[in-house]
C-alpha atoms as a PDB file:
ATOM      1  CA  UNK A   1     -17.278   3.483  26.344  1.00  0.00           C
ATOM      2  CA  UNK A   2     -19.951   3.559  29.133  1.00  0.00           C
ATOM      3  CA  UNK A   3     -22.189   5.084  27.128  1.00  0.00           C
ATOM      4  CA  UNK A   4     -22.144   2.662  24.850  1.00  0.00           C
ATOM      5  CA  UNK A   5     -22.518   0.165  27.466  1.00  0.00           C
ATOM      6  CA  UNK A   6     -25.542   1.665  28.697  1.00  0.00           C
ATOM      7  CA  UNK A   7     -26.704   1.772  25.775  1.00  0.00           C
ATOM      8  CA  UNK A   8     -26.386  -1.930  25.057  1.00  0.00           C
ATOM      9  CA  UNK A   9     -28.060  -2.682  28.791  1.00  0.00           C
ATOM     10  CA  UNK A  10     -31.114  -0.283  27.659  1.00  0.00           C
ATOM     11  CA  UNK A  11     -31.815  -3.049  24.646  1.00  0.00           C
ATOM     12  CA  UNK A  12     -31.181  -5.495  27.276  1.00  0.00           C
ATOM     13  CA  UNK A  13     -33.551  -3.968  29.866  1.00  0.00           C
ATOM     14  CA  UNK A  14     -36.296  -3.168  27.069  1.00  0.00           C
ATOM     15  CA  UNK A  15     -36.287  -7.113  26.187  1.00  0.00           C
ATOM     16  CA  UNK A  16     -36.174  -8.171  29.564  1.00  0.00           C
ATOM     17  CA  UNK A  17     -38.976  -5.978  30.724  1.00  0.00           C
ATOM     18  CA  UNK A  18     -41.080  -7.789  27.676  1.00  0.00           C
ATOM     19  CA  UNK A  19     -39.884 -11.298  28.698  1.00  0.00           C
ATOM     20  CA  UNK A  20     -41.133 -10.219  32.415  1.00  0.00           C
ATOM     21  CA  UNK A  21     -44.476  -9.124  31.296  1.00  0.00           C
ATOM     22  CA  UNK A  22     -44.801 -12.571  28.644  1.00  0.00           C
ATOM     23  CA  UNK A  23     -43.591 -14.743  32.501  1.00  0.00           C
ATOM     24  CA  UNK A  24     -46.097 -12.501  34.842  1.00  0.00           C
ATOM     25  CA  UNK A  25     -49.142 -12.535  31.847  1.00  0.00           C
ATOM     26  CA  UNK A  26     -48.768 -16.180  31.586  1.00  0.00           C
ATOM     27  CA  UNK A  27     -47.618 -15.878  27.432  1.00  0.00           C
ATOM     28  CA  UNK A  28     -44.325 -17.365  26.363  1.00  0.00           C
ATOM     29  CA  UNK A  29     -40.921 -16.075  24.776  1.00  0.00           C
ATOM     30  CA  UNK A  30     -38.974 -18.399  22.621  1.00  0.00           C
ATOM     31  CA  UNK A  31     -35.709 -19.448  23.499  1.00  0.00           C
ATOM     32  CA  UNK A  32     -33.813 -17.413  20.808  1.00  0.00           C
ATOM     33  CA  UNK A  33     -35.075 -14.228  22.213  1.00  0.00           C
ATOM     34  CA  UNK A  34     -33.672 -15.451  25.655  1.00  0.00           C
ATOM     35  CA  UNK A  35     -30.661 -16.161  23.984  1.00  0.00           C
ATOM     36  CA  UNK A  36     -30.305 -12.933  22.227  1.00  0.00           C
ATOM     37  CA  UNK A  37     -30.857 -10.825  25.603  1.00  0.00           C
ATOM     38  CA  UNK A  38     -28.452 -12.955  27.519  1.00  0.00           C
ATOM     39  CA  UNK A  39     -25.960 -12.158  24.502  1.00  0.00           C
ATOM     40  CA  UNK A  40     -26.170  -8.628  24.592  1.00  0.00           C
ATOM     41  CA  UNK A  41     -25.855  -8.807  28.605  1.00  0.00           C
ATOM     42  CA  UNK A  42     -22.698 -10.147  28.060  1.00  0.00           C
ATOM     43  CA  UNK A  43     -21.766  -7.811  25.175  1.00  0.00           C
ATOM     44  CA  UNK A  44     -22.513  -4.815  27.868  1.00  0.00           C
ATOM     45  CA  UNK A  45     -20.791  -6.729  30.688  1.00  0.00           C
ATOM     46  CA  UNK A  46     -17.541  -7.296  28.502  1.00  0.00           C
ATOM     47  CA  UNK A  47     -17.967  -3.334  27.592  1.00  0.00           C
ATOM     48  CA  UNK A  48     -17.898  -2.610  31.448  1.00  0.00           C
ATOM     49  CA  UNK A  49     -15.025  -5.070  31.846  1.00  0.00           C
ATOM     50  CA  UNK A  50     -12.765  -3.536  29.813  1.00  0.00           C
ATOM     51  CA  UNK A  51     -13.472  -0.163  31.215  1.00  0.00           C
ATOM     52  CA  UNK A  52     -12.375  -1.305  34.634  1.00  0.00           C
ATOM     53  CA  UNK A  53      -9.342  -3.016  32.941  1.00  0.00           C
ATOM     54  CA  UNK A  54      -8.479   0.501  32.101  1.00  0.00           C
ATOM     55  CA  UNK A  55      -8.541   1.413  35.226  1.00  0.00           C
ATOM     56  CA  UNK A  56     -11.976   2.803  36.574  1.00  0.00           C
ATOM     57  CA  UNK A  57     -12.248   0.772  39.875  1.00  0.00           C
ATOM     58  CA  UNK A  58     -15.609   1.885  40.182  1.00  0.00           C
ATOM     59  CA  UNK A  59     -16.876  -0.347  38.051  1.00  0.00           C
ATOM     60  CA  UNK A  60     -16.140  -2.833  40.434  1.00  0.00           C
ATOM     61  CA  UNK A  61     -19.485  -2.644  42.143  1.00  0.00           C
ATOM     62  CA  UNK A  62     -21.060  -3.346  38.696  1.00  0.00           C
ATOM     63  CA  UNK A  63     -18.965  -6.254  37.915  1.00  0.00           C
ATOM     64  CA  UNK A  64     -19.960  -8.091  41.201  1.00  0.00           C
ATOM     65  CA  UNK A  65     -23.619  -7.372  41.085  1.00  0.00           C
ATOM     66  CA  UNK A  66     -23.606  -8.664  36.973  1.00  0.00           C
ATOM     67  CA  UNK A  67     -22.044 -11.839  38.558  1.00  0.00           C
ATOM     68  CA  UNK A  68     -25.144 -12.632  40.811  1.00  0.00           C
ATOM     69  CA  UNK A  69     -27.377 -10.807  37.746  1.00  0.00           C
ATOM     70  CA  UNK A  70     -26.359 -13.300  35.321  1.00  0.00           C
ATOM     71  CA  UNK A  71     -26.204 -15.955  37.650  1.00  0.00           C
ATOM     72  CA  UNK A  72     -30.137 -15.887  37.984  1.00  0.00           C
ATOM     73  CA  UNK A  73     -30.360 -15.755  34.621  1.00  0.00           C
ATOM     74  CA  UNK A  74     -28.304 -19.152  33.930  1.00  0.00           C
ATOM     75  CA  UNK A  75     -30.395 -20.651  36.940  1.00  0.00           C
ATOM     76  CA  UNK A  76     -33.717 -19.220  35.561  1.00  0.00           C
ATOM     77  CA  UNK A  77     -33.213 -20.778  31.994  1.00  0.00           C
ATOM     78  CA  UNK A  78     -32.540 -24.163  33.701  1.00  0.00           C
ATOM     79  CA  UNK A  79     -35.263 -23.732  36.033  1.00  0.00           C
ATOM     80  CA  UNK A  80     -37.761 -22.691  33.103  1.00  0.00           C
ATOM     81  CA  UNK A  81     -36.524 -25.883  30.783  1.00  0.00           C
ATOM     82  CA  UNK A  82     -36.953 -28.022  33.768  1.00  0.00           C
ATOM     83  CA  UNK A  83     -40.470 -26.796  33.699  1.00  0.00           C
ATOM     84  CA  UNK A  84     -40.445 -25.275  37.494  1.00  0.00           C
ATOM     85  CA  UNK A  85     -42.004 -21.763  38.602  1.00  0.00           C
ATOM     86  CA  UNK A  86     -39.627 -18.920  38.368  1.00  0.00           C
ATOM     87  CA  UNK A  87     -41.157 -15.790  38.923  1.00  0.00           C
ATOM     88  CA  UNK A  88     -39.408 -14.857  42.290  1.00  0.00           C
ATOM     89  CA  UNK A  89     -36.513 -15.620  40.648  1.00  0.00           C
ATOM     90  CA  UNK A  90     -37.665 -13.565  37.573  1.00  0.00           C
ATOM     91  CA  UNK A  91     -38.117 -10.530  40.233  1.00  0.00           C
ATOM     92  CA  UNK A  92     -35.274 -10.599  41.984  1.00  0.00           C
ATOM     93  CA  UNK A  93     -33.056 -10.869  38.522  1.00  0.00           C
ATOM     94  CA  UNK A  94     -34.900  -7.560  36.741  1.00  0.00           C
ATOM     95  CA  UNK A  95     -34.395  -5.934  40.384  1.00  0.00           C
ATOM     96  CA  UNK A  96     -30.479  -6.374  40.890  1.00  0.00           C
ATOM     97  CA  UNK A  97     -30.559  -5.430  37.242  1.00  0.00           C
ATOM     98  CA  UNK A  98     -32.274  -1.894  37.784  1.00  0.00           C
ATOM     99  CA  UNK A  99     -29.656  -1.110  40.235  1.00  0.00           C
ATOM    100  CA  UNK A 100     -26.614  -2.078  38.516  1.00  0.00           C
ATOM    101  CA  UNK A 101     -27.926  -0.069  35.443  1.00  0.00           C
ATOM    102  CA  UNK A 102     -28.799   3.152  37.692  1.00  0.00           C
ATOM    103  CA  UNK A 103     -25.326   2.813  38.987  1.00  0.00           C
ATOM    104  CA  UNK A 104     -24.087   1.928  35.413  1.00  0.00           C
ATOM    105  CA  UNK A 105     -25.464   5.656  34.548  1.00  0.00           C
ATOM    106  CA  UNK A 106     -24.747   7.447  37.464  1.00  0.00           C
ATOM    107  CA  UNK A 107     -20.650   6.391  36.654  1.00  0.00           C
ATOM    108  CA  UNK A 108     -21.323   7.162  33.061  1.00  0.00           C
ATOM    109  CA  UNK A 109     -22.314  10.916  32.971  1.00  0.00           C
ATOM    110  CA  UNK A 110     -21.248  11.557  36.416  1.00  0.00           C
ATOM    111  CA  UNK A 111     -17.176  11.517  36.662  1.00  0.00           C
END
């Protein structure tokens, strides 16, 4: 099941690496796509969920850090439709993210 789940947060991180290069180039994503990455975030978070449901505590970590992760993304999206800068944001969001997935695989292939 975690491989599946990193596999779902590698589509994520693919899409959010693109919307990161459309905020730091100055082009524009539409809100769909936004949408759509969020989504599958939250498909991959759910995956992770139920894994720790099952028992593997160590997922814990993961679970707190998607908190704050997706947190910045809600608060990003507002920020964005409100028309206000959000590059640091933007930074600090795809940052937390690396580590939570680089944890995310170490727990998958490493039991």
């Amino acid at each position: 099941m975690l491989v599946f789940a990193l596999a779902v947060f590698t589509l994520v991180a693919l899409m959010g690496v693109a919307m990161a290069l459309n905020l730091f180039t100055g082009g524009v994503h539409s809100k769909q796509y936004a949408m759509t990455h969020g989504g599958f975030a939250l498909l991959g978070s759910a995956l992770v969920i139920w894994e720790a449901i099952g028992g593997d505590e160590r997922l814990y970590i993961n679970i707190g850090l998607a908190v704050v992760i997706i947190a910045l993304g809600v608060l990003m999206s507002y920020r964005r439709g409100k028309g206000r800068p959000v590059k640091a944001l933007a930074a600090l969001h795809g940052l937390l993210a690396v580590g939570c997935y680089g944890i995310l695989a170490y727990f998958a292939f490493v039991r």
